[in-house]
Protein backbone atom coordinates (compact mmCIF):
# COMPACT_ATOMS: atom_id res chain seq x y z
CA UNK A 1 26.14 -2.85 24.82
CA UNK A 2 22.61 -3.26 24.11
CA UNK A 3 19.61 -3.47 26.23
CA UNK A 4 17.05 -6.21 27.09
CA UNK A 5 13.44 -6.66 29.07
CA UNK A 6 13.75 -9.37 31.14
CA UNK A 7 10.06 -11.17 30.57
CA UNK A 8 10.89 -13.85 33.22
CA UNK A 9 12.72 -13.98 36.49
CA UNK A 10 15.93 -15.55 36.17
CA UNK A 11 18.90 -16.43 38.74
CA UNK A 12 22.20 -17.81 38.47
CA UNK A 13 25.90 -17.95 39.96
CA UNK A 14 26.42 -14.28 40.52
CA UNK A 15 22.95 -12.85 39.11
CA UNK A 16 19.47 -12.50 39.83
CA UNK A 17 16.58 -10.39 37.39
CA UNK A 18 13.60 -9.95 38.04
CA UNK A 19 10.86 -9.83 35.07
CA UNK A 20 10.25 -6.24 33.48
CA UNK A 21 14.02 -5.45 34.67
CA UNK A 22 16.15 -3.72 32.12
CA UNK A 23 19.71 -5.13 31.64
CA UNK A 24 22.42 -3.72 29.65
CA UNK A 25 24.90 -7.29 28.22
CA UNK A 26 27.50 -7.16 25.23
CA UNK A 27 25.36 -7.71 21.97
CA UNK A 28 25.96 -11.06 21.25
CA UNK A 29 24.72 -12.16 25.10
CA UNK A 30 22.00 -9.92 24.45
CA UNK A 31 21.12 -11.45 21.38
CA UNK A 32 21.23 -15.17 23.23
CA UNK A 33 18.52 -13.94 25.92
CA UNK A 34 16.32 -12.20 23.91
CA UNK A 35 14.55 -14.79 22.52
CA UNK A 36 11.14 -13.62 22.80
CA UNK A 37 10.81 -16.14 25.61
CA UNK A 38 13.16 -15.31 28.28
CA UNK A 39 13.74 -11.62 27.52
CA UNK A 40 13.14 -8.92 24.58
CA UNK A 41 15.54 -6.17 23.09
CA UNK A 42 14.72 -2.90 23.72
CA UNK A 43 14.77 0.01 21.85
CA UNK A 44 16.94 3.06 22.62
CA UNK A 45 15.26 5.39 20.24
CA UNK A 46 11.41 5.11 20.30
CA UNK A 47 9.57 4.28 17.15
CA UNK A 48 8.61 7.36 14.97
CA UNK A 49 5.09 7.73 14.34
CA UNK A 50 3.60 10.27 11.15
CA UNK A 51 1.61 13.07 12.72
CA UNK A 52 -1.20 12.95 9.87
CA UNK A 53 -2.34 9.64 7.66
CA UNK A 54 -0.57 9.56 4.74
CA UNK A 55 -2.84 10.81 2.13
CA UNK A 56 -4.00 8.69 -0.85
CA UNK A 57 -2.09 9.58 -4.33
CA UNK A 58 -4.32 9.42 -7.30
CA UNK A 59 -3.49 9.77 -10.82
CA UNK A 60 -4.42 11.93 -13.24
CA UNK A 61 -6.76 10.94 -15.67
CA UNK A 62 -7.17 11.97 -19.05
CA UNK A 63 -10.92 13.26 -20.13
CA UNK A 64 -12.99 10.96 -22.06
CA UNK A 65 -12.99 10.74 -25.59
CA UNK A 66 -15.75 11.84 -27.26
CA UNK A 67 -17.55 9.03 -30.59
CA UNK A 68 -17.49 10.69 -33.56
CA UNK A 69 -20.74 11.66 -34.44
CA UNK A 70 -22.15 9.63 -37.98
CA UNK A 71 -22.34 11.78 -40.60
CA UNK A 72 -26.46 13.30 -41.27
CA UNK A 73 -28.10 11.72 -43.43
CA UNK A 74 -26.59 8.33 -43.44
CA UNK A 75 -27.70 5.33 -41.34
């Protein structure tokens, strides 16, 4: 079974919901209503959320290499 939000009102032969009413259909009628339109699955677990930002990795970096200094004397 899965679960949808009904996002319009909707009657028929032997039913009537109401938008924001939760249904509970077999998965593949589920899947038919919730179309984005007419209804929208819901979850049964909510959505976990970190507690912190993650925090930005940065690479080491090697130090800079020093020129060789020019011999004295020479130009």
């Amino acid at each position: 079974m899965a679960r949808i939000r009904m996002l319009t009102s909707v009657a028929g032969e032997g039913f009537s919901w109401r938008a924001g009413e939760e249904i509970d259909l077999p998965g593949a009628e589920a899947a038919k209503w919730a179309d984005g339109v007419r209804a929208e699955l819901v979850r049964d677990t909510p959505v976990e959320t970190p507690e912190e930002p993650p925090s930005v990795e940065r690479a080491a970096r090697r130090p800079a290499r020093r020129k060789a200094a020019a011999p004295r004397g020479t130009k």
